[in-house]
C-alpha atoms as a PDB file:
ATOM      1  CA  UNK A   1       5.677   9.589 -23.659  1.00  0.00           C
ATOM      2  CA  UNK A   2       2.787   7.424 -25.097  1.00  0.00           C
ATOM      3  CA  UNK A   3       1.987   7.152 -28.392  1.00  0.00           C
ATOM      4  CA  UNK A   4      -1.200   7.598 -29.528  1.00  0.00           C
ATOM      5  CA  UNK A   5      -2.648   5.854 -32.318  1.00  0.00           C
ATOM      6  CA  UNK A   6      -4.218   8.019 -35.095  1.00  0.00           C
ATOM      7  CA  UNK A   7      -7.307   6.586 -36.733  1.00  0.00           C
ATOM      8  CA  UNK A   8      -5.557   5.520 -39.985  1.00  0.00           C
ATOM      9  CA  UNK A   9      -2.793   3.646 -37.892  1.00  0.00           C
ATOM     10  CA  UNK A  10      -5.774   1.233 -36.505  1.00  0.00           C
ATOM     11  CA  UNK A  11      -7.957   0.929 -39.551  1.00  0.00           C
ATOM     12  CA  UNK A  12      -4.900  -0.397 -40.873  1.00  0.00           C
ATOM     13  CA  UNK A  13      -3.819  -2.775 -38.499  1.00  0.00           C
ATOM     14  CA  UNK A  14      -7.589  -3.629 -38.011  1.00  0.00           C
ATOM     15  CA  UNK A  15      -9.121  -5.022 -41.422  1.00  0.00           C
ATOM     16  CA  UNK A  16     -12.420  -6.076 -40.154  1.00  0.00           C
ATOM     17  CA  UNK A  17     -12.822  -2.818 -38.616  1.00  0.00           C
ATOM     18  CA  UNK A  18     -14.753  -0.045 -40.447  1.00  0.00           C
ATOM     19  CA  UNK A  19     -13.742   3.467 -40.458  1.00  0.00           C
ATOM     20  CA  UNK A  20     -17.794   4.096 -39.531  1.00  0.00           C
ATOM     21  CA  UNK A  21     -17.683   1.191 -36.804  1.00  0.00           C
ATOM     22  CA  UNK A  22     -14.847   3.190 -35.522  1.00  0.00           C
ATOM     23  CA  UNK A  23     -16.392   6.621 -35.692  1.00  0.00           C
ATOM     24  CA  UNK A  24     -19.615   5.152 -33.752  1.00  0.00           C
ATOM     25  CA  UNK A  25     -17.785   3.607 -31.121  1.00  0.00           C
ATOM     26  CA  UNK A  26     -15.804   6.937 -30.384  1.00  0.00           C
ATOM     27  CA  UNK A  27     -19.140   8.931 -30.321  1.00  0.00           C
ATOM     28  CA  UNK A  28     -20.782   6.310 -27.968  1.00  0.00           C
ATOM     29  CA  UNK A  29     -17.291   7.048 -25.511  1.00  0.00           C
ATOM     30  CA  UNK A  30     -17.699  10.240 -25.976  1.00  0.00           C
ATOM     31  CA  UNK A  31     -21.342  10.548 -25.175  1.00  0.00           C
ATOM     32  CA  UNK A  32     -20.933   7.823 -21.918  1.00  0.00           C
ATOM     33  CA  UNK A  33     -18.019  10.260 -20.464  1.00  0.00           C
ATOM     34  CA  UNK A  34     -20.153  13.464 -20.695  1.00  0.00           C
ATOM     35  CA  UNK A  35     -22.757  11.443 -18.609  1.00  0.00           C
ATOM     36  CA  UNK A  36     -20.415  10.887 -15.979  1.00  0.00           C
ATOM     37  CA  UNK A  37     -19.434   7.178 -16.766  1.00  0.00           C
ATOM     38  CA  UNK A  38     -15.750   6.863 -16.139  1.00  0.00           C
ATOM     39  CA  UNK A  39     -12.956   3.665 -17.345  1.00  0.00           C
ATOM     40  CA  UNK A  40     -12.752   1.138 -14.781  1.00  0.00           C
ATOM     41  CA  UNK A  41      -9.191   1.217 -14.078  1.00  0.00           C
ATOM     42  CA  UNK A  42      -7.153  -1.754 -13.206  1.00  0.00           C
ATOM     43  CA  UNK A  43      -9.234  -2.714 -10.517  1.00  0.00           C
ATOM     44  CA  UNK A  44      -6.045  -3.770  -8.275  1.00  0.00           C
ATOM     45  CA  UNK A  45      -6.558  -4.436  -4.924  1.00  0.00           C
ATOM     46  CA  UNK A  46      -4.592  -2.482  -2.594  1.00  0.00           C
ATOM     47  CA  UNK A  47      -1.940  -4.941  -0.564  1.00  0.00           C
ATOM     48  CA  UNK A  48      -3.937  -4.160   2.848  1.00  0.00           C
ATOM     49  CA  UNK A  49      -6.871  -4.738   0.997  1.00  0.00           C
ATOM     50  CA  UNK A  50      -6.133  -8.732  -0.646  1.00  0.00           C
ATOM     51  CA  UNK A  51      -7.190 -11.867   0.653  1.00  0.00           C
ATOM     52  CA  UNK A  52      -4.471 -13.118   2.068  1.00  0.00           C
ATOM     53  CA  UNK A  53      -4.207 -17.312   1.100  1.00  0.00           C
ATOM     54  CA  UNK A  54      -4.613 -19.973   3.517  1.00  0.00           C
ATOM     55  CA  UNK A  55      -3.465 -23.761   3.557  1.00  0.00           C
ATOM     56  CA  UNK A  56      -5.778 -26.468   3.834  1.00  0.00           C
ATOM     57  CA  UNK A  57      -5.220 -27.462   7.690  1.00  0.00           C
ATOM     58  CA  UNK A  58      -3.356 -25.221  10.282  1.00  0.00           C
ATOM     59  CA  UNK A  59      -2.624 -28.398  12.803  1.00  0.00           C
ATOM     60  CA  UNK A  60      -0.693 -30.671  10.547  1.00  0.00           C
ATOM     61  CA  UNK A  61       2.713 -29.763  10.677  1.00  0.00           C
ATOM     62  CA  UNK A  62       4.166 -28.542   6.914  1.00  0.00           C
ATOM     63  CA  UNK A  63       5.898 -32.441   5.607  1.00  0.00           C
ATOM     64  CA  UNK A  64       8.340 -29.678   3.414  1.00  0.00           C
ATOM     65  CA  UNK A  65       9.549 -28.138   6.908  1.00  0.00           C
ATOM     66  CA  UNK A  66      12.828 -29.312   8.006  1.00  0.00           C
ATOM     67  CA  UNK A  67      14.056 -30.195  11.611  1.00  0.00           C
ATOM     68  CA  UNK A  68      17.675 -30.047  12.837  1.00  0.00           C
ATOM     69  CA  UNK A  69      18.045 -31.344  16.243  1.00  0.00           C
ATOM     70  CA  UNK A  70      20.247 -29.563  18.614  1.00  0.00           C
ATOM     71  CA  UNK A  71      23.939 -30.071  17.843  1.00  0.00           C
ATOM     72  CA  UNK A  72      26.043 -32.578  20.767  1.00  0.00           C
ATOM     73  CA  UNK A  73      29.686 -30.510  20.333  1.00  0.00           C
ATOM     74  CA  UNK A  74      33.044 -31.910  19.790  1.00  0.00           C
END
């Protein structure tokens, strides 16, 4: 399960940080989410969804691509 920081577990680990700074960004949250504003997310792309990448030319043959000519026997 996921721990939770308490509010005296970040003021500590945040110096600069005031405990009032902390209270008035909570409230503003708090406030924003009963107005109906919700967290982004990750904003991940679903795969059907991406841009899929091109190469620069699609006639020029790939100069990484190998050809093996057809074998003569024994």
């Amino acid at each position: 399960m996921i721990k939770v920081p308490d509010l005296k577990e970040i003021l500590q680990k945040n110096p600069s940080v005031s405990a009032k700074e902390l209270q008035d960004i909570d409230n503003l949250t708090q406030e924003l989410r009963r107005l109906g504003l919700k967290p982004r997310g990750y904003r991940l792309a679903m795969p059907h969804e991406r841009r899929q990448a091109k190469s620069g030319c699609v006639d020029v043959p790939d100069p990484r691509s190998v050809h093996l000519s057809e074998s003569r026997g024994p």
